[in-house]
Protein backbone atom coordinates (compact mmCIF):
# COMPACT_ATOMS: atom_id res chain seq x y z
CA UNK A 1 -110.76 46.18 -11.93
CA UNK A 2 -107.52 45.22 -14.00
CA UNK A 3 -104.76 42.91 -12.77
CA UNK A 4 -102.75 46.01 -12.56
CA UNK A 5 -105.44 47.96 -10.81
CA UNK A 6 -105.88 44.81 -8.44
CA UNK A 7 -101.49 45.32 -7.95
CA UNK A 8 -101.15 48.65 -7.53
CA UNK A 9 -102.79 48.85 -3.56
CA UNK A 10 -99.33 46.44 -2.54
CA UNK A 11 -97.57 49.57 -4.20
CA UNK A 12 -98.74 51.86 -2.44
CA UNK A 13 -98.45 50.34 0.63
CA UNK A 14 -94.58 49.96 0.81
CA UNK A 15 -93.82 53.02 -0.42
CA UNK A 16 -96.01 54.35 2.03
CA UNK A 17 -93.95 52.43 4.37
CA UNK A 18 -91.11 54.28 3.35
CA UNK A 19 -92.51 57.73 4.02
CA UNK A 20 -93.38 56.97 7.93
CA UNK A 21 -89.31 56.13 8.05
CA UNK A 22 -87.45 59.02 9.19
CA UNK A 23 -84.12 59.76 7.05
CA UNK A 24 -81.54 59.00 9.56
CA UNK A 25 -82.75 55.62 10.73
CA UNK A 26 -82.29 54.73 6.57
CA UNK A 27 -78.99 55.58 7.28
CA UNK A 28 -77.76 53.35 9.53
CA UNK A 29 -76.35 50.73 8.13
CA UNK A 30 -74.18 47.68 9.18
CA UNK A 31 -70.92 48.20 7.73
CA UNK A 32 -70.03 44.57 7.20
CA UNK A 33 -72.50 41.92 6.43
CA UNK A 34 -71.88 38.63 5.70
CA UNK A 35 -74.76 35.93 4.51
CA UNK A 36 -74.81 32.00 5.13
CA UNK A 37 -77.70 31.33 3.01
CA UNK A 38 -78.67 31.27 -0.96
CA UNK A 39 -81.51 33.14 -0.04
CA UNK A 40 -80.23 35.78 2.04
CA UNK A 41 -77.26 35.91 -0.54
CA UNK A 42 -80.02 37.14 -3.31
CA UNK A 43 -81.36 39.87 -0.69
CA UNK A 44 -78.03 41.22 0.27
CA UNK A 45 -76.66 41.34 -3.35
CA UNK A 46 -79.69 43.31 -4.17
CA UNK A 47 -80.18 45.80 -1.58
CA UNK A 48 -76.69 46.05 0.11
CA UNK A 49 -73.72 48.25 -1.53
CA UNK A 50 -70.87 46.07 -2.52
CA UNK A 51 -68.07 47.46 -0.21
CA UNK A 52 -70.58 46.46 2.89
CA UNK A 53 -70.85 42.67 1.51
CA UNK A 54 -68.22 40.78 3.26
CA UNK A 55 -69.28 37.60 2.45
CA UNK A 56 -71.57 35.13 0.33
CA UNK A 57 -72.53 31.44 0.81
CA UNK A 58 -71.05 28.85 -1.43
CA UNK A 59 -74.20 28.84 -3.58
CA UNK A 60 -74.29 32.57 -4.45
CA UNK A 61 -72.37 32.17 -7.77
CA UNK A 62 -74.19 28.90 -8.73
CA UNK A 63 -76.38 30.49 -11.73
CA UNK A 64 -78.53 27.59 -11.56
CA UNK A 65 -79.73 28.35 -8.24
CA UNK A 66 -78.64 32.29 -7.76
CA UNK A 67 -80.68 34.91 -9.64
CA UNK A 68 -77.95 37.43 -9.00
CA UNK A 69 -75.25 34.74 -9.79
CA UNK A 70 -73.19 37.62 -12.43
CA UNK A 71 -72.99 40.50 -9.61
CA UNK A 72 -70.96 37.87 -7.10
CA UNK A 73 -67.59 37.83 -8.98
CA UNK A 74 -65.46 39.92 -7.02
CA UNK A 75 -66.91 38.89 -3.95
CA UNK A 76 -65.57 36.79 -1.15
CA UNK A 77 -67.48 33.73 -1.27
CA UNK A 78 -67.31 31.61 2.18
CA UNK A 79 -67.78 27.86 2.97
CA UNK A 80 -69.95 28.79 5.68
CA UNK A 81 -68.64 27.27 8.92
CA UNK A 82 -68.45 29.23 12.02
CA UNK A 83 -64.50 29.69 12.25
CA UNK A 84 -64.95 32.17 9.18
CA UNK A 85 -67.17 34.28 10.18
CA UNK A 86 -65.05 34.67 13.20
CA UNK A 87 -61.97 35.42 11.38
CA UNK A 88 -64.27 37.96 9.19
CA UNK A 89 -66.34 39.51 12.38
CA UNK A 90 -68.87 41.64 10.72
CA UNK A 91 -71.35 43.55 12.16
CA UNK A 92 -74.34 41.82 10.96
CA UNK A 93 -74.75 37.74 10.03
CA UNK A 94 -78.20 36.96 7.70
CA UNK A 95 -78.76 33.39 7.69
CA UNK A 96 -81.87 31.01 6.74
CA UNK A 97 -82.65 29.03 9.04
CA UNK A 98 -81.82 25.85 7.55
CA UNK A 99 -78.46 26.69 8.38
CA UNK A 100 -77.00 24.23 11.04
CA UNK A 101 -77.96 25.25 14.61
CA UNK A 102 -74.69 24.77 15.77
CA UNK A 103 -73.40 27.33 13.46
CA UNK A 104 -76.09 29.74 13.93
CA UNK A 105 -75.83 29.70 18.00
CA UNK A 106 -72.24 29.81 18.11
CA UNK A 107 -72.43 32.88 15.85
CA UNK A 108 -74.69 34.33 18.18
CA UNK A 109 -72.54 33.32 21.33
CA UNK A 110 -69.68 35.31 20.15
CA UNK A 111 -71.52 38.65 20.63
CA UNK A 112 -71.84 38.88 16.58
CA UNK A 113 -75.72 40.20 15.63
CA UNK A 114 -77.30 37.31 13.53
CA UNK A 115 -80.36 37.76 11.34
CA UNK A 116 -82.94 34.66 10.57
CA UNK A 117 -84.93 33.76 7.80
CA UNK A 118 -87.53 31.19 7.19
CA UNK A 119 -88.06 29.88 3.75
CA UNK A 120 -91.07 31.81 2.19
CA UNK A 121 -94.47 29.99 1.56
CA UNK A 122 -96.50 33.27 0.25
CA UNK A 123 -96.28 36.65 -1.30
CA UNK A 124 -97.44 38.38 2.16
CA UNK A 125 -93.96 36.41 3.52
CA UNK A 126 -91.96 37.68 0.74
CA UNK A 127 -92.49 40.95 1.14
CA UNK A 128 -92.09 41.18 4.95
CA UNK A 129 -89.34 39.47 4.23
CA UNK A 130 -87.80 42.07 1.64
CA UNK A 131 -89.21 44.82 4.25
CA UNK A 132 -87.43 43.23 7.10
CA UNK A 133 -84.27 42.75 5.33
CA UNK A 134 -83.84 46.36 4.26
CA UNK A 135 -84.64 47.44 7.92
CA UNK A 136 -81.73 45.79 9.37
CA UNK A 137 -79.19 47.03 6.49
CA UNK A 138 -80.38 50.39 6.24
CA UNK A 139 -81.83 49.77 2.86
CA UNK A 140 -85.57 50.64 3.20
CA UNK A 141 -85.89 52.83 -0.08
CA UNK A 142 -84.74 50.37 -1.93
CA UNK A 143 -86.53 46.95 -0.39
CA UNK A 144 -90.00 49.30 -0.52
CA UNK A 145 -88.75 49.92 -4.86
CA UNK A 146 -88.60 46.03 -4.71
CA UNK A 147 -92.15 45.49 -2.96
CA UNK A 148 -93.74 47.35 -5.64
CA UNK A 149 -91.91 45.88 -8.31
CA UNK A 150 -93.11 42.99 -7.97
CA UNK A 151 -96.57 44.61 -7.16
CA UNK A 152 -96.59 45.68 -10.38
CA UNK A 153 -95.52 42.49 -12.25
CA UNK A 154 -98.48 40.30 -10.56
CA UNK A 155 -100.46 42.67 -12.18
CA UNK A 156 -98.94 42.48 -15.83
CA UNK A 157 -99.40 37.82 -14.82
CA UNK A 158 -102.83 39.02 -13.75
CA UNK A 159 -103.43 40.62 -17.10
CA UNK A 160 -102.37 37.99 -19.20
CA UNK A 161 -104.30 35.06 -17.23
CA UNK A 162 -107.18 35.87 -15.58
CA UNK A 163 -109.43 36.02 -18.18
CA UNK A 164 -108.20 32.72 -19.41
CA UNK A 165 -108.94 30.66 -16.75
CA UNK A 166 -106.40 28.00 -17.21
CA UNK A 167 -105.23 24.89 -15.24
CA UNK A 168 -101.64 24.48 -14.53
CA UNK A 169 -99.47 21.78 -12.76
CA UNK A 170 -95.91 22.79 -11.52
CA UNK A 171 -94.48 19.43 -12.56
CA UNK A 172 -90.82 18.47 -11.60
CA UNK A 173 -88.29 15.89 -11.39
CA UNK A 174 -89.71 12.29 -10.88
CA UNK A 175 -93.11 13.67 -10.86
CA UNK A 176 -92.80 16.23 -7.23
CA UNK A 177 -95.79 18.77 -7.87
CA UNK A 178 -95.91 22.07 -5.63
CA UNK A 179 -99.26 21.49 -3.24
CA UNK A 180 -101.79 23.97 -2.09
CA UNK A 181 -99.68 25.60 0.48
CA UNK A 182 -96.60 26.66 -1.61
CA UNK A 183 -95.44 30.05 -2.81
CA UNK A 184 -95.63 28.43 -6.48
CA UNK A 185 -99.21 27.48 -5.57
CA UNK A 186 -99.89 31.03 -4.84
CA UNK A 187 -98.21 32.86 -7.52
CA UNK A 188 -101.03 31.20 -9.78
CA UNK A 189 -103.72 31.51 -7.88
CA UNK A 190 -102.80 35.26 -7.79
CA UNK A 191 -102.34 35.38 -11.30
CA UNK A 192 -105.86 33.59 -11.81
CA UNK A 193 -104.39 30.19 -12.88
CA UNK A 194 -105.23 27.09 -10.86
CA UNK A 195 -102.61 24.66 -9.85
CA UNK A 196 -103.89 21.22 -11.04
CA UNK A 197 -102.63 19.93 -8.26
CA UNK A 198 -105.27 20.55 -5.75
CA UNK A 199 -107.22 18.52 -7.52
CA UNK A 200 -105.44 15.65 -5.67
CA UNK A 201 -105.59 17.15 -2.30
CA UNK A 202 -101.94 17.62 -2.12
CA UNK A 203 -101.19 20.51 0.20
CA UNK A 204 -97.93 20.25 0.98
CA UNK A 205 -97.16 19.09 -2.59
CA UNK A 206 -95.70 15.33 -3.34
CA UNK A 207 -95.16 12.75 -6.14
CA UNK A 208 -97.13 11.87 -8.69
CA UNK A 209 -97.05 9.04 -11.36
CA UNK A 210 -97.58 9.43 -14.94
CA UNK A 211 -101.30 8.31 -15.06
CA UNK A 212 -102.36 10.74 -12.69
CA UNK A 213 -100.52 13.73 -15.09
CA UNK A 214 -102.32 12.27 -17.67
CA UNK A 215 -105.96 11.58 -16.10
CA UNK A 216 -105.57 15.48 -14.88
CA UNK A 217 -105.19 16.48 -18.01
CA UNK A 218 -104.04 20.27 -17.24
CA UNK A 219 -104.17 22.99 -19.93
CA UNK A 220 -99.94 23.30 -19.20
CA UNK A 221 -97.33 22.06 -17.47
CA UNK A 222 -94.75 24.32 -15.14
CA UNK A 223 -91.24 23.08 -15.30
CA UNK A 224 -88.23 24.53 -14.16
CA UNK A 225 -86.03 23.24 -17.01
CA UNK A 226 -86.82 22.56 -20.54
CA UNK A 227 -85.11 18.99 -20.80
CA UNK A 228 -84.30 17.52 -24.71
CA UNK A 229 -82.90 14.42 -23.42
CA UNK A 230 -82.83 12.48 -20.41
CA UNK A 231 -80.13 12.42 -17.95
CA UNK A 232 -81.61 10.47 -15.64
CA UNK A 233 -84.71 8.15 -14.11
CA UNK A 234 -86.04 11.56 -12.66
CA UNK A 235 -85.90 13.84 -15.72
CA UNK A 236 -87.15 10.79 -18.61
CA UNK A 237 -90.84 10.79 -17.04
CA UNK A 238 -90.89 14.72 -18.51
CA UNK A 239 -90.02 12.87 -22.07
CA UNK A 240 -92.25 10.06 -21.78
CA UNK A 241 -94.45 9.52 -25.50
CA UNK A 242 -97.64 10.41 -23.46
CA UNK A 243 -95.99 13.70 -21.57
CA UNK A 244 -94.41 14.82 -25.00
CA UNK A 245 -97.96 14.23 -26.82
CA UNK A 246 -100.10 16.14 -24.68
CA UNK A 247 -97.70 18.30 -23.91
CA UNK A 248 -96.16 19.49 -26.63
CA UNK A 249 -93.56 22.82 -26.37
CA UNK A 250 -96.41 25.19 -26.89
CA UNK A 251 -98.20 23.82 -23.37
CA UNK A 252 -94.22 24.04 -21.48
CA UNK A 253 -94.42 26.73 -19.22
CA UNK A 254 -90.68 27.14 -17.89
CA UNK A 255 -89.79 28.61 -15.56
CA UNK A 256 -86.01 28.76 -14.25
CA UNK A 257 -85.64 27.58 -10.30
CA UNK A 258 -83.48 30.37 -9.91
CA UNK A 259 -86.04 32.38 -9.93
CA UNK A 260 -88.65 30.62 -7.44
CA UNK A 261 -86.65 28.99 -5.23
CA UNK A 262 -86.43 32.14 -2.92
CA UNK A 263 -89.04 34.95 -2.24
CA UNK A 264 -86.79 37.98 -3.27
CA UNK A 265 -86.15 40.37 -6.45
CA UNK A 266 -86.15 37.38 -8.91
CA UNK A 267 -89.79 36.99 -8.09
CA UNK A 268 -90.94 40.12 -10.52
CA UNK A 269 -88.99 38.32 -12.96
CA UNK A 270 -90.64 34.60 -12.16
CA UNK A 271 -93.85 36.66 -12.93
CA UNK A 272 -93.23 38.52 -15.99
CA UNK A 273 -91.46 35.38 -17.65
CA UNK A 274 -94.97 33.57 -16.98
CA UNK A 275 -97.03 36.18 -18.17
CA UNK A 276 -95.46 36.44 -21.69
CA UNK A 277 -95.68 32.65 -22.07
CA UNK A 278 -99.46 32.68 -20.45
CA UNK A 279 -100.65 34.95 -23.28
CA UNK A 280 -99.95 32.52 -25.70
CA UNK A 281 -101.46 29.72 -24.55
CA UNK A 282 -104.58 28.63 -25.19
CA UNK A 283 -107.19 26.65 -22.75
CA UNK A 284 -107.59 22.76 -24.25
CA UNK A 285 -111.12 23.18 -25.24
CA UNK A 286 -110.22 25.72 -28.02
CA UNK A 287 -108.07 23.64 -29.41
């Protein structure tokens, strides 16, 4: 079966889950929402009308970090502390839940409905996740469109690098690589890549030194910035003589943190982006 064959099942299942949703509990929708949380920001911006947005996190207009950074202007953007969201009073608070405690319970003390959400660590979270959030604001047509969305666009990475086999490491700043047990980690194995990584039994992901990068010898590195000069001790190691030699621009997969750092509609994007530059690359041995 295709990588779009092996996609299309996760289609079918949320808009299935649509269908067993009766009409009028689609409707109901909180008419104010306000989100503490980069995360959360990306979900309500995508699912949630405008008018019913009545307020972001500080980070949602970052477009280094926020996907959906262009459709905040316009928007009230809060610093997040408790007092405002008093002031503001909406009907529904979404919040990660990395947000201080303190906020978060004193939120919920004042009778005000709060929504929590973990950071995602698979594609199984990030769609309950999407599911979830479009339950709460009425928005279950469209989170279901966004489940098989990105449904679709594991197949298209599926396509382009299964039947290549290829070893990648997700290499960042001062040599962190995603472990086993990260979403990154799974977004290649899904796609038929293998994350390098493993190789050194990091699960939970950690740093690495420049001998190890080299003694792996992947067929790519994953970065999340394509840096021409260094800025600082934590971005030179990518432009270390070695690095650039073996891995010249053509084995640079990049891939912008603003679209990994959450589970959320950026994902389909994350996943497209790598397939185009997958289907150009070539495994080291043909070299």
């Amino acid at each position: 079966m295709s990588g779009r064959g092996r996609a299309l099942p996760h289609c079918f299942a949320a808009l299935a889950m649509l269908l067993a949703v009766p009409v009028a509990a689609q409707d109901r929708q909180p008419a104010r929402v306000v989100s503490l949380n980069l995360c959360t920001d990306q979900l309500l911006l995508d699912l949630a009308p405008r008018e019913r947005i009545a307020g972001l996190s500080p980070f949602a207009a970052d477009a280094a970090q926020s996907f959906l950074a262009e459709q905040v202007r316009g928007l009230p953007i809060l610093s997040g502390t408790a007092e405002e969201v008093m002031v503001i009073r909406p009907d529904l608070v979404v919040s990660g839940t990395f947000t201080k405690r303190a906020t978060r319970e004193f939120i919920r003390r004042q009778g005000i409905p709060i929504e929590e959400f973990p950071p995602v660590q698979s594609l199984a979270e990030t769609r309950a996740q999407i599911a979830r959030f479009g339950e709460i604001t009425g928005a279950r047509e469209k989170a279901a469109i966004r489940i098989a969305e990105i449904g679709l666009a594991i197949g298209e990475l599926q396509a382009a690098a299964s039947p290549r086999k290829l070893r990648v490491l997700p290499l960042a700043r001062r040599g962190w690589v995603s472990g086993a047990d990260s979403l990154m980690s799974e977004l290649l194995a899904e796609a038929g890549l293998v994350n390098a990584a493993g190789e050194l039994g990091l699960a939970a992901g950690g740093m690495i030194g420049l001998e190890q990068v080299i003694a792996l010898r992947p067929d790519a590195i994953l970065l999340s910035r394509e840096d021409d000069h260094p800025e600082d001790q934590g971005s030179a190691m990518l432009l270390h003589p070695a690095l650039q030699a073996m891995f010249p621009p053509e084995r640079r997969l990049v891939v912008p943190e603003r679209l990994t750092v959450c589970g959320g509609p950026m994902l389909g994007e994350a996943m497209r982006s790598l397939a185009r530059q997958v289907s150009r690359l070539k495994p080291r041995d043909a070299d």
